[in-house]
PDB file of N, CA and C in Angstrom:
ATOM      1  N   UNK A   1     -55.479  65.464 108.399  1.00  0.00           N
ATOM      2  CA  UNK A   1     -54.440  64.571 107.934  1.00  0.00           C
ATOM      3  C   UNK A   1     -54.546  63.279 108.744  1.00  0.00           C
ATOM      4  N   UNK A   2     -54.790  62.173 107.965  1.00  0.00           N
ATOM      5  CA  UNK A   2     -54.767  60.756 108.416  1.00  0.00           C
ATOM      6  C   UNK A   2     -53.311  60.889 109.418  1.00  0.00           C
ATOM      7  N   UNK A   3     -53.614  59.747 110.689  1.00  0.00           N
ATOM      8  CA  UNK A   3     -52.445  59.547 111.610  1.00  0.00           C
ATOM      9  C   UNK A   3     -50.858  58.532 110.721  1.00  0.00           C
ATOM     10  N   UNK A   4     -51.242  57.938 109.859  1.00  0.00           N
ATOM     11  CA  UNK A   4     -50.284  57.373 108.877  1.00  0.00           C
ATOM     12  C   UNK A   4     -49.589  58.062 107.727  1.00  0.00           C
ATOM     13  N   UNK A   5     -50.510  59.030 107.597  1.00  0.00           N
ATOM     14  CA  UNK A   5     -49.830  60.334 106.551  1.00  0.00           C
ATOM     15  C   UNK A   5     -48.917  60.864 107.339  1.00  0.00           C
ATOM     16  N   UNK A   6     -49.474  61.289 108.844  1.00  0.00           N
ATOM     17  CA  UNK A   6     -48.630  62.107 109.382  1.00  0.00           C
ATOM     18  C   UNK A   6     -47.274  61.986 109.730  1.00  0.00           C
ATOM     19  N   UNK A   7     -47.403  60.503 110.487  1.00  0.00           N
ATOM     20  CA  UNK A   7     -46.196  59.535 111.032  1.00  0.00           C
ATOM     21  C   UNK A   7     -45.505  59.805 109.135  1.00  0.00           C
ATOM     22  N   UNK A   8     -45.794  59.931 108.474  1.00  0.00           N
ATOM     23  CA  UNK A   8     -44.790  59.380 107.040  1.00  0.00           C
ATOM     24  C   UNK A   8     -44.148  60.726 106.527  1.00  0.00           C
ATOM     25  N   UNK A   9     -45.391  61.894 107.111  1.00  0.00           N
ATOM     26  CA  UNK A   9     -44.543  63.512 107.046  1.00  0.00           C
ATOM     27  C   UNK A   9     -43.055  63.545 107.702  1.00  0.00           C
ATOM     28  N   UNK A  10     -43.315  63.266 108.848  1.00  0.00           N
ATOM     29  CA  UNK A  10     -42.647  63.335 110.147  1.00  0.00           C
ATOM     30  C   UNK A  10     -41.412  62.671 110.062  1.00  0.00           C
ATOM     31  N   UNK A  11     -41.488  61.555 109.175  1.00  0.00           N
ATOM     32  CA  UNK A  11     -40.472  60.521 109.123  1.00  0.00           C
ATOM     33  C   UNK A  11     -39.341  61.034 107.674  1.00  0.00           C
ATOM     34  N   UNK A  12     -40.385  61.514 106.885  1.00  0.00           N
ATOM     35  CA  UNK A  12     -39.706  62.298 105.750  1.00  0.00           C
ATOM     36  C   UNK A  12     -38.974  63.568 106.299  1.00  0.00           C
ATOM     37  N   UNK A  13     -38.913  64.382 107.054  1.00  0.00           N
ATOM     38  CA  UNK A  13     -38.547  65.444 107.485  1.00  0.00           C
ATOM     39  C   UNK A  13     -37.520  65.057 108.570  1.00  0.00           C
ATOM     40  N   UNK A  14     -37.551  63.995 109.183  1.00  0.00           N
ATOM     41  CA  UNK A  14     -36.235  63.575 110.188  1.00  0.00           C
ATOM     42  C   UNK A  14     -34.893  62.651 109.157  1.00  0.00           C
ATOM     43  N   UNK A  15     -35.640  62.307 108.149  1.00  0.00           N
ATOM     44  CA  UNK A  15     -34.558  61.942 106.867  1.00  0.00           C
ATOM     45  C   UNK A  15     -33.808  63.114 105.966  1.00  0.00           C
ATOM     46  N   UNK A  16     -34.958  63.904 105.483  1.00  0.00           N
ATOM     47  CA  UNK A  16     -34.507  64.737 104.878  1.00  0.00           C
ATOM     48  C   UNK A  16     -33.330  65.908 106.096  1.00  0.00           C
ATOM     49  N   UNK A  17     -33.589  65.952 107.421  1.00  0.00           N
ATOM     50  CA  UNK A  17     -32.392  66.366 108.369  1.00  0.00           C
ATOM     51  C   UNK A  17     -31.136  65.705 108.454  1.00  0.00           C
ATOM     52  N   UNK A  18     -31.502  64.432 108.372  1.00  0.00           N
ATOM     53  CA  UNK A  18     -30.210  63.607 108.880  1.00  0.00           C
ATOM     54  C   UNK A  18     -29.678  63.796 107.204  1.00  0.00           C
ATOM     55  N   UNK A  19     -29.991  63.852 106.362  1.00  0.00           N
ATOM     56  CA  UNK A  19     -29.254  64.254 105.258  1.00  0.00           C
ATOM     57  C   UNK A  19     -28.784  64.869 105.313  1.00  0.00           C
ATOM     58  N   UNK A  20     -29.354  66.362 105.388  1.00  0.00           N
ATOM     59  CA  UNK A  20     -28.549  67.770 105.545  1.00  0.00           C
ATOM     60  C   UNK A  20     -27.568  67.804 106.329  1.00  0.00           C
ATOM     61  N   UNK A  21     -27.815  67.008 107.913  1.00  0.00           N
ATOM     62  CA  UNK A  21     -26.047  66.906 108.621  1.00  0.00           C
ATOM     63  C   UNK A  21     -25.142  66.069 108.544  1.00  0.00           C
ATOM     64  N   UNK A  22     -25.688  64.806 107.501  1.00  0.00           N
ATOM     65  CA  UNK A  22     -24.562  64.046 107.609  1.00  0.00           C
ATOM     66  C   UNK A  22     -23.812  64.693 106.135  1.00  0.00           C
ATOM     67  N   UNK A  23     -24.524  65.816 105.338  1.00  0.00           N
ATOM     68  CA  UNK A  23     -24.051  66.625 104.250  1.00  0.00           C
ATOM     69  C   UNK A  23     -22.725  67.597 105.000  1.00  0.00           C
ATOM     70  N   UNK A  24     -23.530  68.394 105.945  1.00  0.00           N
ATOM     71  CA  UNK A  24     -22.858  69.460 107.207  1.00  0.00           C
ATOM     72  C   UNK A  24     -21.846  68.655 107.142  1.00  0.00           C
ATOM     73  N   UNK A  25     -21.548  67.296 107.729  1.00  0.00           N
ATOM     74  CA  UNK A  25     -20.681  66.953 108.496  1.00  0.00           C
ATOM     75  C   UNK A  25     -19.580  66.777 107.129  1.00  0.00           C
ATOM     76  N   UNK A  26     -20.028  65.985 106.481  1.00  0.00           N
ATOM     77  CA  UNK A  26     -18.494  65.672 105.443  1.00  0.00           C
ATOM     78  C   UNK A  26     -18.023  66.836 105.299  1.00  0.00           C
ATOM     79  N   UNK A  27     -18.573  67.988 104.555  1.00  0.00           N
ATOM     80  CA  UNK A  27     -17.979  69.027 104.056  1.00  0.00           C
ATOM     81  C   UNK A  27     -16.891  69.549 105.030  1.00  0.00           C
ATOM     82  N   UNK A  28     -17.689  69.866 106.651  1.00  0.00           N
ATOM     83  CA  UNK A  28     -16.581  69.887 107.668  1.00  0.00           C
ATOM     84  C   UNK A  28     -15.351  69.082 107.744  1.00  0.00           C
ATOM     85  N   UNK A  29     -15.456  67.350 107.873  1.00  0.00           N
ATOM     86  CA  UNK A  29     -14.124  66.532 107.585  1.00  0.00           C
ATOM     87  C   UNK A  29     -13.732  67.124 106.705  1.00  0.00           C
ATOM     88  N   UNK A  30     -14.345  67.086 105.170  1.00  0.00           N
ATOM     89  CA  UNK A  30     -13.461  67.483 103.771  1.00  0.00           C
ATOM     90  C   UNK A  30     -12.438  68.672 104.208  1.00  0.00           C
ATOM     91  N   UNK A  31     -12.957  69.492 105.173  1.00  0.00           N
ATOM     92  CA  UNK A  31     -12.028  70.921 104.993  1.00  0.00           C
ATOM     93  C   UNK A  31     -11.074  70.488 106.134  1.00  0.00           C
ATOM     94  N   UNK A  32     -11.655  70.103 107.276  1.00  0.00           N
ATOM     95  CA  UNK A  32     -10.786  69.711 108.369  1.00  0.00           C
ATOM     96  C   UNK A  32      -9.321  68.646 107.705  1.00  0.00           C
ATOM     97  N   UNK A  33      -9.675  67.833 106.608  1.00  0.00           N
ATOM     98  CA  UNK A  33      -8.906  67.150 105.941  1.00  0.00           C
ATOM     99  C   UNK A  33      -7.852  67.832 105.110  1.00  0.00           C
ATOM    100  N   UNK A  34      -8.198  68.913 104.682  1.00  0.00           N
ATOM    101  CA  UNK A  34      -7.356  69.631 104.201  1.00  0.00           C
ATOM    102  C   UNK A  34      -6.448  70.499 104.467  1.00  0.00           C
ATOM    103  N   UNK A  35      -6.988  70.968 105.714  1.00  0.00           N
ATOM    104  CA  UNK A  35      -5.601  71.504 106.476  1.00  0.00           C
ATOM    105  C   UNK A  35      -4.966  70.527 107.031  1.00  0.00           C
ATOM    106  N   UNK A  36      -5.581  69.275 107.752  1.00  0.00           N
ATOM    107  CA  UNK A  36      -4.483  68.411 108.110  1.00  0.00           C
ATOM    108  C   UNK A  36      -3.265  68.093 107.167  1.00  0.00           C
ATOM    109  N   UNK A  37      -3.560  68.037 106.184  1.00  0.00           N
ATOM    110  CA  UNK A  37      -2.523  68.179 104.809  1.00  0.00           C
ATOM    111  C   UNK A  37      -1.694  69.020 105.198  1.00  0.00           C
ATOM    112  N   UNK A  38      -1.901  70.229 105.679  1.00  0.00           N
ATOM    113  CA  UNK A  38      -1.008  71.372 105.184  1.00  0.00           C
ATOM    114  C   UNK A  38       0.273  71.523 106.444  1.00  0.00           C
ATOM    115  N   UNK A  39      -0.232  70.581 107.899  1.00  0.00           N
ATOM    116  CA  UNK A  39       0.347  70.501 108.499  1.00  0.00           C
ATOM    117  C   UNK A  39       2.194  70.317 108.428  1.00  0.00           C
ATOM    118  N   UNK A  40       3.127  70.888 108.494  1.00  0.00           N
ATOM    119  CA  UNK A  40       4.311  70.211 108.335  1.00  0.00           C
ATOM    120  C   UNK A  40       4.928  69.198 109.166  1.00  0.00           C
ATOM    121  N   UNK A  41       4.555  69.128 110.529  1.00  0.00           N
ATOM    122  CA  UNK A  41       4.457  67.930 111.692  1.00  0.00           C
ATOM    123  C   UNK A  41       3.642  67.745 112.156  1.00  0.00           C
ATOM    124  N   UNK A  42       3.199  65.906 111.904  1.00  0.00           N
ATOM    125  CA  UNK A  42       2.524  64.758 112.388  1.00  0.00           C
ATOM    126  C   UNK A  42       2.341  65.021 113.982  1.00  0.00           C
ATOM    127  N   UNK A  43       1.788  65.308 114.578  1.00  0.00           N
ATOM    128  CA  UNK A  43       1.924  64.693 116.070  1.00  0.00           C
ATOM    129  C   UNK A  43       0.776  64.020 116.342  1.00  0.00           C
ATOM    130  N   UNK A  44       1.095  63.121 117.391  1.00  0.00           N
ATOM    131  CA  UNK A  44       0.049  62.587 117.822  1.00  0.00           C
ATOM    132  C   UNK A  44      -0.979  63.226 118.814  1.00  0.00           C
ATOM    133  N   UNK A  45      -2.415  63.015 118.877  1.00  0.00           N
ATOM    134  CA  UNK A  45      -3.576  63.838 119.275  1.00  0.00           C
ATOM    135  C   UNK A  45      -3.159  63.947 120.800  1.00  0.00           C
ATOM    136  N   UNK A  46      -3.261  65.163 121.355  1.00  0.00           N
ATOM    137  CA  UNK A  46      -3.220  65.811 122.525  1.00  0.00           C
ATOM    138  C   UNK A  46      -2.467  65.877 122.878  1.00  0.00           C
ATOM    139  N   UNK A  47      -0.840  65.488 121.786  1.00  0.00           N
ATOM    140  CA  UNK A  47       0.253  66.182 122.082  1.00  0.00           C
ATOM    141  C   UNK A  47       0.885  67.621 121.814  1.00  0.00           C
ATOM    142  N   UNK A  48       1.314  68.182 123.158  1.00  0.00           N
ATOM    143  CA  UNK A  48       1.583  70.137 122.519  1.00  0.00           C
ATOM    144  C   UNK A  48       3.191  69.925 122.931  1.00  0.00           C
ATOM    145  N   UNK A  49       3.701  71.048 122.224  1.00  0.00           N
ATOM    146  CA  UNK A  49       4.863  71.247 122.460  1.00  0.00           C
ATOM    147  C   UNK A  49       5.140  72.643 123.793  1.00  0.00           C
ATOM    148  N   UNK A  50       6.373  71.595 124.341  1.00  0.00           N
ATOM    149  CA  UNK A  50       6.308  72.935 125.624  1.00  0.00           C
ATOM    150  C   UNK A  50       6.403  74.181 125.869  1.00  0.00           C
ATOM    151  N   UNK A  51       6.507  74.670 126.356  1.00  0.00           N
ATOM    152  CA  UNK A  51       7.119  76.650 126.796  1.00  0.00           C
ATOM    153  C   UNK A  51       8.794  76.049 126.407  1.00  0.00           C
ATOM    154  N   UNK A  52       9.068  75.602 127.589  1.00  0.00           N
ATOM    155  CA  UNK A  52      10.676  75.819 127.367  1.00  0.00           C
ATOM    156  C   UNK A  52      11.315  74.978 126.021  1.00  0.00           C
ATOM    157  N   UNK A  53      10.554  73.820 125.267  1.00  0.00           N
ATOM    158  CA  UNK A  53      10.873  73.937 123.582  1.00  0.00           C
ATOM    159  C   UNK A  53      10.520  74.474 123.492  1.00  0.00           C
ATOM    160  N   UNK A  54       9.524  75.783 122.863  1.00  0.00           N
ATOM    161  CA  UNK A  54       9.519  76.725 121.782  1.00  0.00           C
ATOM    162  C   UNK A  54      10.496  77.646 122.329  1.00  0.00           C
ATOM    163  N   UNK A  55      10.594  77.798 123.821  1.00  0.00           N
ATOM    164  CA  UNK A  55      11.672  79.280 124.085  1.00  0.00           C
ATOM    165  C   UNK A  55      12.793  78.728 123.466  1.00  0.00           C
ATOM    166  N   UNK A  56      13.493  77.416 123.788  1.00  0.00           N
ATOM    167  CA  UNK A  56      15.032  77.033 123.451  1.00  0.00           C
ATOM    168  C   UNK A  56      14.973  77.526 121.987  1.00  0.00           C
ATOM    169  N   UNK A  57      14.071  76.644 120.715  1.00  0.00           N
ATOM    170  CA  UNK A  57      13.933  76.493 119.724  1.00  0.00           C
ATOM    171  C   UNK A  57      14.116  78.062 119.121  1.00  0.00           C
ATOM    172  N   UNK A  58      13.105  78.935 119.758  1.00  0.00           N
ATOM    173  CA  UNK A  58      13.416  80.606 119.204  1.00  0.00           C
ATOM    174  C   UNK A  58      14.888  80.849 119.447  1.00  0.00           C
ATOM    175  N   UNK A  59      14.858  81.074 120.897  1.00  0.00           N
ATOM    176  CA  UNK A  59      16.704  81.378 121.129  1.00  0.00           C
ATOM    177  C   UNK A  59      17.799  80.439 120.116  1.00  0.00           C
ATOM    178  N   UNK A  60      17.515  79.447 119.903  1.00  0.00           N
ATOM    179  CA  UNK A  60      18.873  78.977 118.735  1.00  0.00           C
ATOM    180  C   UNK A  60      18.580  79.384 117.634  1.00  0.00           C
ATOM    181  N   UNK A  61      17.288  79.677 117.031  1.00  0.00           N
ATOM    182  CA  UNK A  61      17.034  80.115 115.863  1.00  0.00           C
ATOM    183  C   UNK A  61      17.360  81.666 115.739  1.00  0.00           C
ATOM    184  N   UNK A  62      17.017  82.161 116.558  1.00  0.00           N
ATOM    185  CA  UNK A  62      17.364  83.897 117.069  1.00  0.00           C
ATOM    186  C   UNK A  62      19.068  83.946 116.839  1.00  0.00           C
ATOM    187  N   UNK A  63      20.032  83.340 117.218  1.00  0.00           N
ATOM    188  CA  UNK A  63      21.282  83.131 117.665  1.00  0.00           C
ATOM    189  C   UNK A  63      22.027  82.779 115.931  1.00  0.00           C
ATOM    190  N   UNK A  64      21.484  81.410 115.701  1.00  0.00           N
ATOM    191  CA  UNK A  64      21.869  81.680 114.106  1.00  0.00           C
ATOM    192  C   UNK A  64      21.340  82.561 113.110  1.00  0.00           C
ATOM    193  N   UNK A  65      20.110  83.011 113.174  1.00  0.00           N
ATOM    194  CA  UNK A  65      20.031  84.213 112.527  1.00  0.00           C
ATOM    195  C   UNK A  65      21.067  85.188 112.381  1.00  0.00           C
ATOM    196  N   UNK A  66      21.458  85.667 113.717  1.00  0.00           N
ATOM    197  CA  UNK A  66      22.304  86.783 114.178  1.00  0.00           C
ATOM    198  C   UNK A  66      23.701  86.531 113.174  1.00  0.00           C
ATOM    199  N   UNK A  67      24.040  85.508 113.501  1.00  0.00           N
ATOM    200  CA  UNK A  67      25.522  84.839 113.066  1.00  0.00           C
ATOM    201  C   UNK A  67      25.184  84.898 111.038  1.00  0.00           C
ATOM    202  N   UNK A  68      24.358  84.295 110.996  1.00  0.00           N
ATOM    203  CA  UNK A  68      24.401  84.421 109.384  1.00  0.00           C
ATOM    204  C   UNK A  68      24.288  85.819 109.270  1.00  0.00           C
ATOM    205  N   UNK A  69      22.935  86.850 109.755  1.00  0.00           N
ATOM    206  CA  UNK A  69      22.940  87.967 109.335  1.00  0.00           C
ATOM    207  C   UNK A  69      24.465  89.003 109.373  1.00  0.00           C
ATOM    208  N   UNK A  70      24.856  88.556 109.876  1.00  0.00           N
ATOM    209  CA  UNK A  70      26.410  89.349 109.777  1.00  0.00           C
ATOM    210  C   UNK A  70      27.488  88.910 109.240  1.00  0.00           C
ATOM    211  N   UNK A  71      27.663  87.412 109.240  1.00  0.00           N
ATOM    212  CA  UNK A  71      28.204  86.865 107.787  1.00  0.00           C
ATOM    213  C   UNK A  71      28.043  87.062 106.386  1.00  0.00           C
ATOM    214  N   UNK A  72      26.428  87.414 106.392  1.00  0.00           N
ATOM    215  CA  UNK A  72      26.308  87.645 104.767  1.00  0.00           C
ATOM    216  C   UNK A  72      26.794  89.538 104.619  1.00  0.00           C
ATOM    217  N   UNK A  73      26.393  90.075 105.511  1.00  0.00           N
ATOM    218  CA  UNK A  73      26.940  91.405 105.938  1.00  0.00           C
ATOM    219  C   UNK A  73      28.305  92.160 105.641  1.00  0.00           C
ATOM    220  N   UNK A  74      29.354  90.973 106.593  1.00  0.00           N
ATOM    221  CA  UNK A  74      30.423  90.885 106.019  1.00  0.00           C
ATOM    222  C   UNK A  74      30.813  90.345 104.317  1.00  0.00           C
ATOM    223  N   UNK A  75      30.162  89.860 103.872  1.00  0.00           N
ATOM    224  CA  UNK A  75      30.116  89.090 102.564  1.00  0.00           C
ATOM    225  C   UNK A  75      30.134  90.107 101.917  1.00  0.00           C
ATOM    226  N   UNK A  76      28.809  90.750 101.802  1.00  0.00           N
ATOM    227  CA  UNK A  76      28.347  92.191 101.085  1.00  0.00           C
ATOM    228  C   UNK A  76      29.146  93.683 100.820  1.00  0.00           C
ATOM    229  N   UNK A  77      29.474  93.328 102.479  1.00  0.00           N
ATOM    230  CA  UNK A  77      30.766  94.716 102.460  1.00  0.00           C
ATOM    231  C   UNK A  77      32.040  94.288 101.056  1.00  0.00           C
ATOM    232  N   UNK A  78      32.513  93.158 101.321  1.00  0.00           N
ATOM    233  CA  UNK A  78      33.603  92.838 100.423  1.00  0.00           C
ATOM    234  C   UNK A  78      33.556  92.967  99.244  1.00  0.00           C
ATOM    235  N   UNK A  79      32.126  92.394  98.478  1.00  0.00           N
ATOM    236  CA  UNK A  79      31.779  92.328  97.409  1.00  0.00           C
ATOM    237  C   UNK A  79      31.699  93.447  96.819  1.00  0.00           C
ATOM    238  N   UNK A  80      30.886  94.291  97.666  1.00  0.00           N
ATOM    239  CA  UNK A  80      30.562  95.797  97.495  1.00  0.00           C
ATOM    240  C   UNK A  80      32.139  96.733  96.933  1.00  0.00           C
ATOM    241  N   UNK A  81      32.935  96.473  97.997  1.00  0.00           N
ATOM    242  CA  UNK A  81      34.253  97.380  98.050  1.00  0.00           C
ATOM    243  C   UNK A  81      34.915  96.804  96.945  1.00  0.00           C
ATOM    244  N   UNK A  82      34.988  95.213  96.395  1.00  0.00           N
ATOM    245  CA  UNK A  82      36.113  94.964  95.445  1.00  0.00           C
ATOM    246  C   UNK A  82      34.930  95.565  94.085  1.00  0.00           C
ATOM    247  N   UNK A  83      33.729  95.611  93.843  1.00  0.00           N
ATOM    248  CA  UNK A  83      32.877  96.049  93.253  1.00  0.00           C
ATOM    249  C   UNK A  83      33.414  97.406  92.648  1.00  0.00           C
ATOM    250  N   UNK A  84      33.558  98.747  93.770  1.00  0.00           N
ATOM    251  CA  UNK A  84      33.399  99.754  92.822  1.00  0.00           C
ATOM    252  C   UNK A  84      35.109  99.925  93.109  1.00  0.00           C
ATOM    253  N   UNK A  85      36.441  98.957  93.562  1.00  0.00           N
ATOM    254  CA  UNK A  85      37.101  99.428  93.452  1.00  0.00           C
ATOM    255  C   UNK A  85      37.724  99.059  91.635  1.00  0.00           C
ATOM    256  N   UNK A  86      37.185  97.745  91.480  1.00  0.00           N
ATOM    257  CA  UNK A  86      36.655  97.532  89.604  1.00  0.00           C
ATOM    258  C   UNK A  86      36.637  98.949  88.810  1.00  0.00           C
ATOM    259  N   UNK A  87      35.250  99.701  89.407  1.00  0.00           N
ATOM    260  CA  UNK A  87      34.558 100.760  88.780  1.00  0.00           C
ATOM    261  C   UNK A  87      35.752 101.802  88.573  1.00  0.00           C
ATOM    262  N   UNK A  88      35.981 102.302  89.913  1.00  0.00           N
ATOM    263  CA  UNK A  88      37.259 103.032  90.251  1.00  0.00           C
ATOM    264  C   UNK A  88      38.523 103.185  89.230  1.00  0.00           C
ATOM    265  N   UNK A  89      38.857 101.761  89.154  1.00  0.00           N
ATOM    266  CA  UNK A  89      40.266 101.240  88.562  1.00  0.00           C
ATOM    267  C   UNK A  89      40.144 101.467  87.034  1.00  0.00           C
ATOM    268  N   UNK A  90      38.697 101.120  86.577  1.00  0.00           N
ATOM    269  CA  UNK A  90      37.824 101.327  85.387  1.00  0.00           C
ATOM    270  C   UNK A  90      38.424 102.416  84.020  1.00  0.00           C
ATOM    271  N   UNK A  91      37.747 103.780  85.294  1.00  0.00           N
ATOM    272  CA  UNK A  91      37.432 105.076  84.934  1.00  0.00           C
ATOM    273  C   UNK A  91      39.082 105.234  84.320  1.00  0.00           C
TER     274      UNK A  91
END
Protein backbone atom coordinates (compact mmCIF):
# COMPACT_ATOMS: atom_id res chain seq x y z
CA UNK A 1 0.00 0.00 0.00
CA UNK A 2 1.30 3.39 -1.31
CA UNK A 3 2.29 5.83 1.87
CA UNK A 4 -0.70 8.32 0.55
CA UNK A 5 -3.25 5.52 0.36
CA UNK A 6 -2.35 4.76 3.71
CA UNK A 7 -2.29 8.28 5.40
CA UNK A 8 -6.07 8.47 3.50
CA UNK A 9 -7.03 4.83 5.21
CA UNK A 10 -6.02 6.15 8.45
CA UNK A 11 -7.67 9.44 8.06
CA UNK A 12 -10.95 7.70 6.91
CA UNK A 13 -11.08 5.54 10.00
CA UNK A 14 -10.31 8.52 12.59
CA UNK A 15 -13.51 10.24 10.77
CA UNK A 16 -15.51 7.47 10.50
CA UNK A 17 -14.72 7.30 14.82
CA UNK A 18 -15.28 10.74 15.50
CA UNK A 19 -18.65 10.07 13.87
CA UNK A 20 -19.59 7.20 15.83
CA UNK A 21 -18.87 9.39 19.18
CA UNK A 22 -20.04 12.45 18.34
CA UNK A 23 -23.30 9.88 17.35
CA UNK A 24 -22.51 8.18 21.17
CA UNK A 25 -22.55 11.49 22.48
CA UNK A 26 -25.96 13.14 21.29
CA UNK A 27 -27.95 10.12 21.93
CA UNK A 28 -26.44 10.37 25.59
CA UNK A 29 -27.49 14.39 25.82
CA UNK A 30 -30.86 13.30 23.99
CA UNK A 31 -31.60 10.92 27.02
CA UNK A 32 -29.76 12.95 29.64
CA UNK A 33 -32.27 15.72 28.21
CA UNK A 34 -35.04 13.87 28.93
CA UNK A 35 -34.93 13.17 32.28
CA UNK A 36 -33.90 16.63 32.93
CA UNK A 37 -37.54 17.20 31.83
CA UNK A 38 -38.89 14.97 34.24
CA UNK A 39 -37.24 16.73 37.02
CA UNK A 40 -39.94 18.57 39.29
CA UNK A 41 -37.18 21.13 40.81
CA UNK A 42 -34.78 23.31 38.88
CA UNK A 43 -31.72 23.61 40.99
CA UNK A 44 -28.80 24.99 40.21
CA UNK A 45 -25.58 22.59 39.39
CA UNK A 46 -23.86 21.36 42.57
CA UNK A 47 -26.56 22.36 44.59
CA UNK A 48 -27.89 19.37 47.21
CA UNK A 49 -30.34 19.68 49.65
CA UNK A 50 -29.35 19.14 53.35
CA UNK A 51 -29.76 16.25 56.05
CA UNK A 52 -31.56 18.51 58.36
CA UNK A 53 -34.05 19.80 55.20
CA UNK A 54 -34.98 16.50 54.17
CA UNK A 55 -35.25 15.34 58.05
CA UNK A 56 -37.51 18.65 58.88
CA UNK A 57 -39.36 18.22 55.45
CA UNK A 58 -40.18 14.21 56.32
CA UNK A 59 -41.14 15.08 59.99
CA UNK A 60 -43.84 17.82 58.81
CA UNK A 61 -44.91 15.68 56.13
CA UNK A 62 -44.99 12.54 58.58
CA UNK A 63 -47.02 14.89 61.16
CA UNK A 64 -49.70 15.98 58.56
CA UNK A 65 -50.10 12.74 57.28
CA UNK A 66 -50.92 11.54 60.80
CA UNK A 67 -53.49 14.45 61.33
CA UNK A 68 -55.31 13.90 57.96
CA UNK A 69 -55.06 10.09 58.34
CA UNK A 70 -57.32 10.29 61.34
CA UNK A 71 -59.47 13.01 60.18
CA UNK A 72 -60.53 11.15 57.22
CA UNK A 73 -60.83 8.15 59.83
CA UNK A 74 -63.00 10.03 61.88
CA UNK A 75 -64.93 11.09 58.66
CA UNK A 76 -65.42 7.37 57.70
CA UNK A 77 -66.53 6.23 61.11
CA UNK A 78 -69.52 8.81 60.80
CA UNK A 79 -70.38 8.15 57.40
CA UNK A 80 -70.18 4.53 58.00
CA UNK A 81 -72.54 4.65 61.29
CA UNK A 82 -75.19 7.25 59.78
CA UNK A 83 -74.82 4.68 56.66
CA UNK A 84 -76.20 1.48 58.09
CA UNK A 85 -78.14 3.34 60.72
CA UNK A 86 -80.25 4.39 57.10
CA UNK A 87 -80.07 0.51 56.44
CA UNK A 88 -81.25 -0.27 59.99
CA UNK A 89 -84.13 2.34 60.05
CA UNK A 90 -84.80 0.87 56.39
CA UNK A 91 -85.59 -2.74 57.24
Amino acid sequence: MPPAAAVASAVEKLQAAAQDAANSSSRSAAAFSDQAQQVLVQRAAGRVVSLSTCTKVSAISFAVGVVVGFTLKRRLRRWAARLLKRIKDDD
